[in-house]
Protein backbone atom coordinates (compact mmCIF):
# COMPACT_ATOMS: atom_id res chain seq x y z
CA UNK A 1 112.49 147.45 207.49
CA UNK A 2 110.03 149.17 204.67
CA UNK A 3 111.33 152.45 204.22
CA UNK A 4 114.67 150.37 203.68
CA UNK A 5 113.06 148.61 201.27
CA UNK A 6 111.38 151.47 199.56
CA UNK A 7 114.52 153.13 199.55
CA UNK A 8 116.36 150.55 197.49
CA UNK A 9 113.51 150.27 195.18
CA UNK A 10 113.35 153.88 194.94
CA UNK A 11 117.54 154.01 194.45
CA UNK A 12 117.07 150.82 192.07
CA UNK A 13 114.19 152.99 189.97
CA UNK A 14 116.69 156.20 189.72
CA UNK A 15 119.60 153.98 188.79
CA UNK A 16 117.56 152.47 185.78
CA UNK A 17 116.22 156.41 184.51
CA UNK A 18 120.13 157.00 184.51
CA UNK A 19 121.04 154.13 182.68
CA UNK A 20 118.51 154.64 180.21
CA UNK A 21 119.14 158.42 179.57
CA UNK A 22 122.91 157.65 179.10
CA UNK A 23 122.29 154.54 176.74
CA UNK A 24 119.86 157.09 174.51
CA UNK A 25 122.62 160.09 174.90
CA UNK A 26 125.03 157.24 173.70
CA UNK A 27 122.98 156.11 170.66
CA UNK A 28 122.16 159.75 169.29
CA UNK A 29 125.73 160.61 169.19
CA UNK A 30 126.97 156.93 167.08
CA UNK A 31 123.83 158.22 164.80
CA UNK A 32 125.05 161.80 164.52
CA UNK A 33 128.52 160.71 163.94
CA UNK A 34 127.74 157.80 161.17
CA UNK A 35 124.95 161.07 159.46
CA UNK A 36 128.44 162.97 159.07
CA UNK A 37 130.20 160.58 157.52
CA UNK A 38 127.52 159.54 155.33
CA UNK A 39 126.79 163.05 154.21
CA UNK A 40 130.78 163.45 153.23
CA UNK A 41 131.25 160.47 151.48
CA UNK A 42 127.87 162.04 149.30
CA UNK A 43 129.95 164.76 148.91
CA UNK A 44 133.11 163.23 147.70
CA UNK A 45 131.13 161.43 145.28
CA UNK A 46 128.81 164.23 144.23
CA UNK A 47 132.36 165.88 143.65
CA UNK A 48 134.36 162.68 141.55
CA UNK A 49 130.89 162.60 139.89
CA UNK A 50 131.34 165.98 138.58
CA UNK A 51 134.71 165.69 137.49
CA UNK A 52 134.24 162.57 135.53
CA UNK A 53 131.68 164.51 134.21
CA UNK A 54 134.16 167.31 133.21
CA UNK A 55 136.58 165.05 131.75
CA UNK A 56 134.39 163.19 129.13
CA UNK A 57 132.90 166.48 128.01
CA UNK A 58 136.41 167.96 127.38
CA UNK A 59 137.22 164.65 124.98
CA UNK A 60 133.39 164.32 123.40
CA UNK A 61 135.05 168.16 122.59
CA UNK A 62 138.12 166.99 121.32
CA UNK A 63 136.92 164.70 119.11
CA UNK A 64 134.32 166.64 118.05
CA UNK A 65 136.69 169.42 117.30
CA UNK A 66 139.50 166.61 115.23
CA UNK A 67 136.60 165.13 113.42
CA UNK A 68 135.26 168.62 112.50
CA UNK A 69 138.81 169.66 111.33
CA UNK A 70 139.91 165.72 109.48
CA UNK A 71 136.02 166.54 107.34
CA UNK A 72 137.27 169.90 106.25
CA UNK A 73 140.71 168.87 105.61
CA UNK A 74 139.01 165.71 102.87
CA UNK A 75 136.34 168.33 101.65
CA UNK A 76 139.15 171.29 101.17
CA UNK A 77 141.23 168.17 99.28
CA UNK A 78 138.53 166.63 97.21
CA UNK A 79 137.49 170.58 96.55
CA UNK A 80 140.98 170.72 94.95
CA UNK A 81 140.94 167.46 93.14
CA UNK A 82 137.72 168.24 91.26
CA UNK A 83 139.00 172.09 90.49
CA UNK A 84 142.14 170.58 89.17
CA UNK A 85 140.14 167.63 87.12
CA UNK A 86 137.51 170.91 86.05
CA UNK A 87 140.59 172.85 84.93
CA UNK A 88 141.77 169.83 82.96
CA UNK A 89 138.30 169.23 81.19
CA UNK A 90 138.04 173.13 80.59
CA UNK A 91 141.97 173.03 78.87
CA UNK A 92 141.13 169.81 76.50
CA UNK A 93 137.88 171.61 75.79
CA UNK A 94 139.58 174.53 74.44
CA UNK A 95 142.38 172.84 72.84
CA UNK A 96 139.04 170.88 70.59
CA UNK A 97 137.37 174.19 70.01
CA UNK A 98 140.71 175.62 68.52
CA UNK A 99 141.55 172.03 66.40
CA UNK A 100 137.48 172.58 65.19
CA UNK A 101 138.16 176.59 64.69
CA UNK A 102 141.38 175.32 62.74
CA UNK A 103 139.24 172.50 60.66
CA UNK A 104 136.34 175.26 59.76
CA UNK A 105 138.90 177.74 58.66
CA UNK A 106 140.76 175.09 56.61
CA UNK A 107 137.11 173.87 55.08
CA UNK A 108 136.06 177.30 54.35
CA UNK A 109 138.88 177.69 52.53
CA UNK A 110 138.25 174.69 50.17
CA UNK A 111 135.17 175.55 49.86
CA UNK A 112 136.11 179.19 48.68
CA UNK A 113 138.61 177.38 46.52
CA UNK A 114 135.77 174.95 44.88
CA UNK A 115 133.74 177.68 44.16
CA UNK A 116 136.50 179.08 42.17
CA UNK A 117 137.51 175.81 40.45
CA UNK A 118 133.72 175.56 40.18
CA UNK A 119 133.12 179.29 38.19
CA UNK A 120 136.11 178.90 36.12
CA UNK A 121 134.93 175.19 34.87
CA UNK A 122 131.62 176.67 33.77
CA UNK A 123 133.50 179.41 31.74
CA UNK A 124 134.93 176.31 29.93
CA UNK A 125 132.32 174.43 29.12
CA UNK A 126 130.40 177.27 27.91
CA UNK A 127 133.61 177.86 25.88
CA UNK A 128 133.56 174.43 24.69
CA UNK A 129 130.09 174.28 23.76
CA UNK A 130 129.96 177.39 21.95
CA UNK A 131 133.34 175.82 19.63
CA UNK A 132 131.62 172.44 19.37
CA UNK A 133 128.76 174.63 17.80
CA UNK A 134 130.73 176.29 15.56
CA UNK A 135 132.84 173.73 14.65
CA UNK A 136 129.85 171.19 13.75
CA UNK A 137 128.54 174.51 11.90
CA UNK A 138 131.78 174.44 10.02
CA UNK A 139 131.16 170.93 8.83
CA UNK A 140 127.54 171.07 8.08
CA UNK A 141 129.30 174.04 5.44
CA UNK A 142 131.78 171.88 4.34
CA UNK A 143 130.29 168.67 3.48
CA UNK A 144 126.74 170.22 2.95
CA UNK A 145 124.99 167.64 5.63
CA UNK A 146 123.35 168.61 8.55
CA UNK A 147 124.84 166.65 11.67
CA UNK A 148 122.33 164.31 12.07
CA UNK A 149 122.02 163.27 8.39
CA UNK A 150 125.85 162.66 8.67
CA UNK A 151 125.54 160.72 11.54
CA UNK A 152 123.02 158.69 9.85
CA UNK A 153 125.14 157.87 7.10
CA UNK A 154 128.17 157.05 9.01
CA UNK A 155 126.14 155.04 11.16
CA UNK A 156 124.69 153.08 8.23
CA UNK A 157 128.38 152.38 6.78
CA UNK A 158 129.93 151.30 10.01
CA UNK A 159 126.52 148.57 10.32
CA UNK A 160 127.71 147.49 7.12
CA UNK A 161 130.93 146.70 7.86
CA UNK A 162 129.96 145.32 11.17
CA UNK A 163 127.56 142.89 9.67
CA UNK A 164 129.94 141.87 6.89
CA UNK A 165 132.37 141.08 9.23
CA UNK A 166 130.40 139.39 11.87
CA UNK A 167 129.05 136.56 9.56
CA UNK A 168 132.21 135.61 8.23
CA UNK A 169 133.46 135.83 12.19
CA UNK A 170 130.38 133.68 13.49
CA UNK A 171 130.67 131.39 10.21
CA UNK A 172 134.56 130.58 11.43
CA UNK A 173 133.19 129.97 15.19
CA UNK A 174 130.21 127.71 13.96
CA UNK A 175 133.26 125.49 12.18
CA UNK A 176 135.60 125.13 14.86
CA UNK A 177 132.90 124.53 17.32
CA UNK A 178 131.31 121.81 15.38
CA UNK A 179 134.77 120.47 15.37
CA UNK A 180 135.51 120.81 19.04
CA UNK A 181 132.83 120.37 19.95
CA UNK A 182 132.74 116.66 20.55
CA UNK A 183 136.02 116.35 21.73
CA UNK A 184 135.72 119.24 24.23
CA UNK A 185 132.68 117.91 26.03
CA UNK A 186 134.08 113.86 26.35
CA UNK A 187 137.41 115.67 27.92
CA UNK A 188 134.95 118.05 30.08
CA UNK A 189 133.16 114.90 31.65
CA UNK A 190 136.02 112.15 31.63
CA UNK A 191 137.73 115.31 33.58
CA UNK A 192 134.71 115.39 36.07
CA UNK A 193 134.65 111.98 36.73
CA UNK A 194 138.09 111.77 37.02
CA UNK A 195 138.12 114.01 40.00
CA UNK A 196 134.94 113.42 41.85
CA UNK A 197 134.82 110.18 43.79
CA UNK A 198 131.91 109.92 46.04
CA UNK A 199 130.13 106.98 48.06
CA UNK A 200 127.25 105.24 47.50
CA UNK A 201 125.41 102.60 49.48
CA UNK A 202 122.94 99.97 48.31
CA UNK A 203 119.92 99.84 50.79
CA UNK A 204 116.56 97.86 50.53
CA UNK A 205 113.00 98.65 52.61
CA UNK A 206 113.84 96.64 55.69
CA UNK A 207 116.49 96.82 58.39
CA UNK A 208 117.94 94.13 60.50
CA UNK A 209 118.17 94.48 64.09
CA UNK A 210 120.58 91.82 65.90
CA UNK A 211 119.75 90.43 69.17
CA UNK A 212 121.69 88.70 72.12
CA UNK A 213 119.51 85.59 72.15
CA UNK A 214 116.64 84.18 70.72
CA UNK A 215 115.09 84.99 74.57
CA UNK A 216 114.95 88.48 73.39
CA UNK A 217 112.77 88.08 70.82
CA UNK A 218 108.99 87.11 73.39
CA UNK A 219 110.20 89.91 75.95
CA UNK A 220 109.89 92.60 72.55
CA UNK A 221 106.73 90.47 71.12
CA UNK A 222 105.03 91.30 74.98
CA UNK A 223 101.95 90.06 76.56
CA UNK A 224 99.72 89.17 74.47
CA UNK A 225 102.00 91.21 71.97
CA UNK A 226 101.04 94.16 73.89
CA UNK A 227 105.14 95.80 73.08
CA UNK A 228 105.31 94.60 69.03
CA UNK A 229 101.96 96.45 68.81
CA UNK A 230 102.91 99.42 70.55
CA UNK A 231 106.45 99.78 68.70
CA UNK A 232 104.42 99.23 65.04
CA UNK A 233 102.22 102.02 66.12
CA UNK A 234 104.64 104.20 67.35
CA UNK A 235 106.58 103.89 64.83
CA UNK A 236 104.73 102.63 61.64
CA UNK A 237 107.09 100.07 60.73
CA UNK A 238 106.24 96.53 60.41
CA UNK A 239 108.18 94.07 62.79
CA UNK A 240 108.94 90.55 61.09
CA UNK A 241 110.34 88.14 63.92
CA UNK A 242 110.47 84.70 62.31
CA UNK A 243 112.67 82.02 62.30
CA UNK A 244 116.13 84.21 61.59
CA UNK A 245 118.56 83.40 64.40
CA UNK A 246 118.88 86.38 66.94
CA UNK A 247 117.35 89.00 64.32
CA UNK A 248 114.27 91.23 64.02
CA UNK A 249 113.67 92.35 60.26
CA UNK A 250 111.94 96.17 60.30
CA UNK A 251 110.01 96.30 57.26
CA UNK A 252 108.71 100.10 56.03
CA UNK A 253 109.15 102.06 52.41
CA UNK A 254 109.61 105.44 55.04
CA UNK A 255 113.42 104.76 55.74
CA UNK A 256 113.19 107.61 57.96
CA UNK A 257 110.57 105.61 60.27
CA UNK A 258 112.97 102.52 59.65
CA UNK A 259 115.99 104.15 60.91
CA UNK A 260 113.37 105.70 64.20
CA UNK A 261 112.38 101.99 64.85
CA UNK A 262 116.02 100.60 64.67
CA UNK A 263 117.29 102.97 66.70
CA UNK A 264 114.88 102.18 69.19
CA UNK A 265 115.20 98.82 69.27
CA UNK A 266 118.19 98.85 69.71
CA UNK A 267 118.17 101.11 72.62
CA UNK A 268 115.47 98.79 74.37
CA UNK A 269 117.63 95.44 74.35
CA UNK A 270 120.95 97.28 75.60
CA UNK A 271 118.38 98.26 78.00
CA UNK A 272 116.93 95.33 79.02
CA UNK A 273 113.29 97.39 80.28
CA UNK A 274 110.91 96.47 77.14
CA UNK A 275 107.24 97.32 78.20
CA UNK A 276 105.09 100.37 76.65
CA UNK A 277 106.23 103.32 78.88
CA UNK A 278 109.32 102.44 77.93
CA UNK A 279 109.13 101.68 74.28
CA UNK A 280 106.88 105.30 73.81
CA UNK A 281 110.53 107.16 75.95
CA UNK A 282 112.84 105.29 73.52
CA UNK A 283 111.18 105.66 70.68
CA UNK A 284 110.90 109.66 71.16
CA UNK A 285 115.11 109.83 72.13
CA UNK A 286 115.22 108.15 68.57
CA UNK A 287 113.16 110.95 66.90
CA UNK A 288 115.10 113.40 68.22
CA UNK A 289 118.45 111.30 67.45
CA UNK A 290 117.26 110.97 63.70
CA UNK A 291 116.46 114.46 63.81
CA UNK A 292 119.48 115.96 65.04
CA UNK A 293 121.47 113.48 62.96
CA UNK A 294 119.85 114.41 59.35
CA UNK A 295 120.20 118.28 60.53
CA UNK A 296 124.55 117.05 61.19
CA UNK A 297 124.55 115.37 57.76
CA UNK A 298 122.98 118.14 55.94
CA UNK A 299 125.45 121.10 57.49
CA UNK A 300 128.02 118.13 56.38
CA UNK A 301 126.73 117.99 52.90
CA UNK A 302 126.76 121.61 53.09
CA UNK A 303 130.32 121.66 54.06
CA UNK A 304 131.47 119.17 52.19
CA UNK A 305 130.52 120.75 49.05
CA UNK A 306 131.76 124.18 49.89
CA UNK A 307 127.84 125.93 49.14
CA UNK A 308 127.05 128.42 51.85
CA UNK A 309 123.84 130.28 52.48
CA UNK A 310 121.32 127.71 52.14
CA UNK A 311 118.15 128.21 54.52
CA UNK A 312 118.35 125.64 57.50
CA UNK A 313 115.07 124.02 56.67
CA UNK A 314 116.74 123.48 53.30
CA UNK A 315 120.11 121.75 54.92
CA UNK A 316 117.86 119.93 57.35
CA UNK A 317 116.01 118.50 54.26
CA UNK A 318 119.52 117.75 52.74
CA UNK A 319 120.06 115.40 55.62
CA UNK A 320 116.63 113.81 55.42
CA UNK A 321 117.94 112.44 52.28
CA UNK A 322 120.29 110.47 53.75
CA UNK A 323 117.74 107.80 54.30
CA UNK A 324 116.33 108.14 50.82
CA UNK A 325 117.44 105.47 48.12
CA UNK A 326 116.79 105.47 44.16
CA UNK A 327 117.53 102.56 42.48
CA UNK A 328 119.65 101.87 45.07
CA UNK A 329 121.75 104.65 44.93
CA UNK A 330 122.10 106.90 48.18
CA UNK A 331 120.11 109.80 47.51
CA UNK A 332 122.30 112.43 49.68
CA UNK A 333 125.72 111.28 48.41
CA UNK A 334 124.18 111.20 44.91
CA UNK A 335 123.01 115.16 45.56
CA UNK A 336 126.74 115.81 46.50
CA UNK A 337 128.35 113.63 43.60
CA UNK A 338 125.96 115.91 41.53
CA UNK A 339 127.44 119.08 42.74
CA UNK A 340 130.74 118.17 42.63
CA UNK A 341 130.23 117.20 39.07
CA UNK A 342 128.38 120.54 38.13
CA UNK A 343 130.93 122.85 39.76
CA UNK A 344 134.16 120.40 38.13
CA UNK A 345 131.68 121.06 34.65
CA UNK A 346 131.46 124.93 35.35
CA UNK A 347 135.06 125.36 36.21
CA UNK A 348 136.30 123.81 32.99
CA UNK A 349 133.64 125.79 31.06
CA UNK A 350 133.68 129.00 32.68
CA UNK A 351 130.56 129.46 34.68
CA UNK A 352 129.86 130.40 37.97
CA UNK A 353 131.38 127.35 40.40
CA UNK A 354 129.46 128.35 43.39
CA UNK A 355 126.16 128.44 41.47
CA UNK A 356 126.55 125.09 40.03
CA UNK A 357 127.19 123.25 42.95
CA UNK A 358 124.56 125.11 44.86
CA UNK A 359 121.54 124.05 42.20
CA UNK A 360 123.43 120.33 41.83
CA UNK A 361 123.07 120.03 45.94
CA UNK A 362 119.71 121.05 45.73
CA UNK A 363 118.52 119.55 42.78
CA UNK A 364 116.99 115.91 43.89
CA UNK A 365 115.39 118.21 47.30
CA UNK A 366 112.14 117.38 46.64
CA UNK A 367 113.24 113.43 47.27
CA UNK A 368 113.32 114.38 50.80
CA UNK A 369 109.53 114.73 51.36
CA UNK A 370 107.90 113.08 48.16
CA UNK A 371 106.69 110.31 50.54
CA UNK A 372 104.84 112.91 52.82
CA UNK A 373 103.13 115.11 49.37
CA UNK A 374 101.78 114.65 46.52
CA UNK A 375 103.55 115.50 43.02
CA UNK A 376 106.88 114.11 41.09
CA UNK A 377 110.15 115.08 43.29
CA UNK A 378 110.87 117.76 40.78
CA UNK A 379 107.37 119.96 41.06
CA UNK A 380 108.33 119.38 44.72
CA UNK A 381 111.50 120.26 44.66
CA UNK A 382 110.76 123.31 42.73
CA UNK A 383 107.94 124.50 45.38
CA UNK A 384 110.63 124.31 48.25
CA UNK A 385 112.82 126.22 46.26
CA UNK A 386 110.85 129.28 45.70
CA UNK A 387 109.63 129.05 48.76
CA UNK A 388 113.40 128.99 50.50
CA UNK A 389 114.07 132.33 47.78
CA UNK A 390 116.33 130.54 46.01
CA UNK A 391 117.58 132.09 42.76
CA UNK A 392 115.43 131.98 39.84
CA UNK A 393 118.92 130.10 38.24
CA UNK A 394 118.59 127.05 40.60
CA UNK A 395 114.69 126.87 40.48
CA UNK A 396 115.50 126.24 36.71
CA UNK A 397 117.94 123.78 37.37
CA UNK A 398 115.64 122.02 39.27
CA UNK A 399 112.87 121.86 37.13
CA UNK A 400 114.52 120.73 34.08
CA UNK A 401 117.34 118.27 35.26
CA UNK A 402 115.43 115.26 33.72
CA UNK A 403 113.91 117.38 30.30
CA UNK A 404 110.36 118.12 31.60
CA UNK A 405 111.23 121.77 30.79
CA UNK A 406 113.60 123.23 28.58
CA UNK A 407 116.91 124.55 30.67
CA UNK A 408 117.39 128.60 30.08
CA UNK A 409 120.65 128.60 31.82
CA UNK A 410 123.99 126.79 30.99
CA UNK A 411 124.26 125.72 34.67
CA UNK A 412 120.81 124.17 34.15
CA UNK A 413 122.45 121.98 31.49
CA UNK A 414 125.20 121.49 33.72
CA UNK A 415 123.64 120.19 36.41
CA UNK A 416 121.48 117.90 34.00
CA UNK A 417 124.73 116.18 32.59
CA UNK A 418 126.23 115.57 36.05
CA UNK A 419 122.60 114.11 37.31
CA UNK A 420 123.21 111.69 34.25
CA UNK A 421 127.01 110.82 34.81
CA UNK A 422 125.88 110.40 38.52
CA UNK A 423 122.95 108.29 37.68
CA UNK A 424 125.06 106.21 35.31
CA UNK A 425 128.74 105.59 36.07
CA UNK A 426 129.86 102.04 37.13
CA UNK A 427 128.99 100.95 40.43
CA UNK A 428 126.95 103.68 41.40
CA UNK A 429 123.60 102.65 41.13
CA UNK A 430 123.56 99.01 43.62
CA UNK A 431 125.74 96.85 45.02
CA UNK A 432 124.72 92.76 44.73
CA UNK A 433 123.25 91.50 48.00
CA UNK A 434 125.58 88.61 47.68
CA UNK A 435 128.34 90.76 48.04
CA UNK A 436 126.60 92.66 50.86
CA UNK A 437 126.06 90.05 52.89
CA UNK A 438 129.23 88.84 52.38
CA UNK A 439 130.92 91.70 53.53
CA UNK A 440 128.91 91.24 56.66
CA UNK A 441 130.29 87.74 57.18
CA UNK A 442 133.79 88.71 56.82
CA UNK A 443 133.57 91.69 59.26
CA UNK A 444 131.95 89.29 61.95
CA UNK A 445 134.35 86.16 61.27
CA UNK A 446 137.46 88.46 61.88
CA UNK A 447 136.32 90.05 64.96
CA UNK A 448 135.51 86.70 65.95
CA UNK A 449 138.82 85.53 65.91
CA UNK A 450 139.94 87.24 68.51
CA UNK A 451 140.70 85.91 72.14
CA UNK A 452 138.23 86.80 74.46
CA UNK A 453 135.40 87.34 71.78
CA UNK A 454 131.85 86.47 72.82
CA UNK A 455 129.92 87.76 69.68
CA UNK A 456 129.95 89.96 67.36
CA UNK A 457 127.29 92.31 65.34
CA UNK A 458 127.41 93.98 61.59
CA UNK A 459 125.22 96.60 61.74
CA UNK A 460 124.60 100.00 59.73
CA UNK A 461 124.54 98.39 56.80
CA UNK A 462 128.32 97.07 57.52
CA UNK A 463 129.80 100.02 58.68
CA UNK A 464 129.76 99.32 62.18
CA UNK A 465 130.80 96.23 64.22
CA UNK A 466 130.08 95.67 67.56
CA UNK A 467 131.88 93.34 69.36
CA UNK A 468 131.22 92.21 72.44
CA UNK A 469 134.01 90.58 75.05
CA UNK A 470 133.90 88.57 77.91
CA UNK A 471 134.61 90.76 80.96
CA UNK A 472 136.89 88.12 83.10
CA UNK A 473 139.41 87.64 79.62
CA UNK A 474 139.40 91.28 78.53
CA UNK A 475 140.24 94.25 80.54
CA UNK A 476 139.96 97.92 80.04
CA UNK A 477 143.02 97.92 78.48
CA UNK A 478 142.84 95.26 76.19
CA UNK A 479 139.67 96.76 74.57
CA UNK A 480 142.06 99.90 73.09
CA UNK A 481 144.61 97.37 71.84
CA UNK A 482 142.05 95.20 70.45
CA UNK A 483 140.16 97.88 68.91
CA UNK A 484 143.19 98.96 66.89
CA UNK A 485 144.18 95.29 65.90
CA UNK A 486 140.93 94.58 64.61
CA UNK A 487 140.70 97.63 62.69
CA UNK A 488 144.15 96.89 60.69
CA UNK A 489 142.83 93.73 60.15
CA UNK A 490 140.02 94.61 58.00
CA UNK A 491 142.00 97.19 56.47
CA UNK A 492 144.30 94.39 55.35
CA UNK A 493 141.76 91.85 54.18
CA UNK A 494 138.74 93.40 53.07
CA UNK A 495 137.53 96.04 50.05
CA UNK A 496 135.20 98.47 51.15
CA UNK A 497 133.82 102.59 50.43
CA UNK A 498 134.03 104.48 53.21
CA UNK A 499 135.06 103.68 56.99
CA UNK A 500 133.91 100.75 59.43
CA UNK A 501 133.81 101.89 62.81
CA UNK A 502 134.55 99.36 65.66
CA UNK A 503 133.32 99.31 68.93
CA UNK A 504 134.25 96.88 71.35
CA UNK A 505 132.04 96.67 74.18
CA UNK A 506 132.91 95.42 77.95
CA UNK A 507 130.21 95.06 80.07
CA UNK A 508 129.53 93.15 83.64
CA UNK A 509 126.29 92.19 84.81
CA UNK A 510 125.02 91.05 88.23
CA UNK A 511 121.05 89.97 88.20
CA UNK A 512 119.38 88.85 91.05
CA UNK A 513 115.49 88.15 91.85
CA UNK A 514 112.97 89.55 94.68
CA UNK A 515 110.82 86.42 95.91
């Protein structure tokens, strides 16, 4: 019974070795066999590897070689371009140094020619000269003078005559002068006046500002009058506000600081915003409005009168004097009346037109800053003109247009016969205040006629009225149509100089309050 059992253990143990050497045989040949296909599909990849290879280093050739040959195809052609453009520059070089070879040839031969001209003129004039010699030796012979005591003598017989005939000549003139004299000169100046017609407008030393309502006037008085304080020191114009109806009165003998203060004013009540900050940013836009309005009215004046050249501080001073009065008279449109008078005088007399109206415009200058300096408007005037280099002509003019100094130039005496015809004419100096201010009236009772009229203002001395309509009765459209009528109405039934511009005003409000 054992050695059966060992046996089958022993058969069992031999049968296992067996098994396991065949599974291990089995195993090493899969291994082998998966190795060789591994190692060729290396290969085959090795190989496409090296192909792909090939291929992109036969076109990195390719277009190596087309770029190489497309570079020196543009550099061959732009290589011709510039040989051709070369050759062109070298043929119109040429062609210039044969025109200038041409041109030096042709000069040299007028100069050759000159000289010529040039040797055979001196041959004549020493021929001349040595016949003039002999011929004045000739005389000297005959009349047994030297030349110079015959000159002498004929020059003494031909003064003579001269002088003989000159006093009766200036003894005529001196008759008919002193007999056209006076006839001459009234047609000279009724001529003048005739044909200069100029404006003039009446002003006083205060201004009235118009205001919406009676309200208006504690909001510019202030706290404590903190804002009529601050606009009379801004401005240096004295504020009356009394019992007028809706009205300021600016009071000030500077009309240029009247006209800064009005315009201010009236900027702060369309405004509404009256407190200092404010007042001190209005009253600044007015300086520079005054300012760039008297620079606009002196290139006018300027313009107007036809003078050109003037130095801009001078035209700027021109306009200044549009807020300067004498005697009531306007004292830029009186400088302009002035010139137009001098150059109408110089024309009918001869003289230089242009000159005359240049020392009439300028001729009241030193008007324009006699309030700032000291001295008469004339020693003034006469300062700005030398120092502006103005000619020594218009100086004169200026210093002598009312007889301080005697005039050394007939424009000087010109311009001091139009100053007078200016000064004195009917109606130039001042208009009646009764007539003024009813002017005013009649401007605001026809624009308040209209339908749809709330009120209505006269300002600028009546040549502006403002006219303000109620929103909800008046539309945009209206306002044109309105505009025009009321226009053509005062046209129809008033007299006035100048224009009167109206402006109708539309405006809507909407105020509410922050509790």
């Amino acid at each position: 019974m054992v050695p059966t059992i060992i046996a089958v253990l022993v058969a069992v143990a031999i049968a296992v070795v067996i098994t396991y050497f065949a599974t291990l045989n089995y195993h090493r040949k899969v291994s082998e066999a998966k190795i060789g296909s591994a190692e060729q599909k290396a290969r085959e990849i090795i190989d496409d590897a090296v192909k792909t290879a090939d291929a992109k280093k036969r076109e990195a050739l390719l277009e190596a070689k087309e770029e190489s040959i497309k570079a020196k195809n543009d550099f061959e052609k732009e290589t011709k371009e510039r040989r051709a453009e070369l050759q062109r520059y070298e043929k119109r070089v040429l062609n210039k140094e044969e025109a200038i070879d041409r041109k030096a040839d042709a000069l040299e031969k007028k100069e050759q020619s000159l000289s010529h001209k040039e040797s055979s003129l001196d041959k004549q004039r020493a021929k001349v000269e040595e016949l003039h010699a002999k011929r004045l030796q000739e005389l000297e012979r005959i009349s047994g003078l030297t030349s110079e005591q015959a000159k002498d003598y004929l020059l003494k017989t031909v003064e003579d005559d001269v002088k003989r005939e000159m006093a009766v000549l200036v003894k005529e003139l001196e008759t008919r002068a002193k007999e056209d004299a006076a006839k001459k000169a009234k047609d000279y100046v009724v001529t003048a006046i005739q044909k200069c017609a100029a404006d003039h407008v009446a002003e006083t030393t205060i201004s009235l500002v118009q205001l919406p309502n009676d309200e208006m006037k504690g909001r510019i008085i202030g706290r404590e009058g903190r804002n009529i304080r601050t606009i009379e020191t801004l401005t240096g114009v004295d504020l009356i506000i009394d019992d007028t109806p809706e009205a300021v009165i600016l009071s000030s003998f500077d009309p240029v600081r009247r006209e800064v203060a009005r315009i201010a004013l009236e900027k702060l009540i369309v405004d509404g915003r009256i407190h200092p900050a404010r007042i001190e940013e209005m009253v600044e836009k007015a300086q520079n409005e005054v300012e760039q309005i008297m620079r606009e009215e002196g290139e006018a004046a300027v313009l107007e009168v036809g003078v050109h050249g003037i130095r801009p501080e001078l035209v700027r001073l021109l306009g200044k004097m549009k807020y300067r009065t004498s005697y009531g008279q306007n004292a830029l449109k009186h400088s302009i009346e002035v010139a137009q008078l001098s150059g109408l005088l110089a024309g009918e007399i001869g003289e230089d037109v242009r000159l005359a109206k240049r020392a009439g415009l300028l001729h009241d200058i030193g008007k324009s800053v006699d309030h700032e300096m000291e001295g008469s408007h004339i020693s003034i005037g006469v300062d700005l003109c030398k120092r502006y280099k103005e000619s020594q002509v218009v100086i004169n003019a200026v210093e002598s247009h009312h007889g301080d100094v005697e005039p050394t130039s007939l424009i000087a005496c010109i311009v001091q016969a139009a100053d007078t015809i200016s000064a004195a004419r009917p109606g130039a100096r001042r208009e009646t205040l009764e007539t003024y201010t009813t002017r005013l009236k009649q401007l605001e009772e026809i624009a308040g006629s209209f339908k749809g009229v709330d009120k209505t203002f006269a300002i600028q001395a009546g040549r502006e009225i403002r006219v303000m309509v109620v929103p909800e009765q008046v539309s945009d459209a209206d306002m044109v149509l309105m505009a025009r009528d009321i226009s053509k109405q005062i046209e129809n039934e008033l007299d006035y100089p100048g224009q009167i511009k109206v402006n109708v005003i539309r405006e809507s409000r909407s105020v509410a309050y922050a509790k």
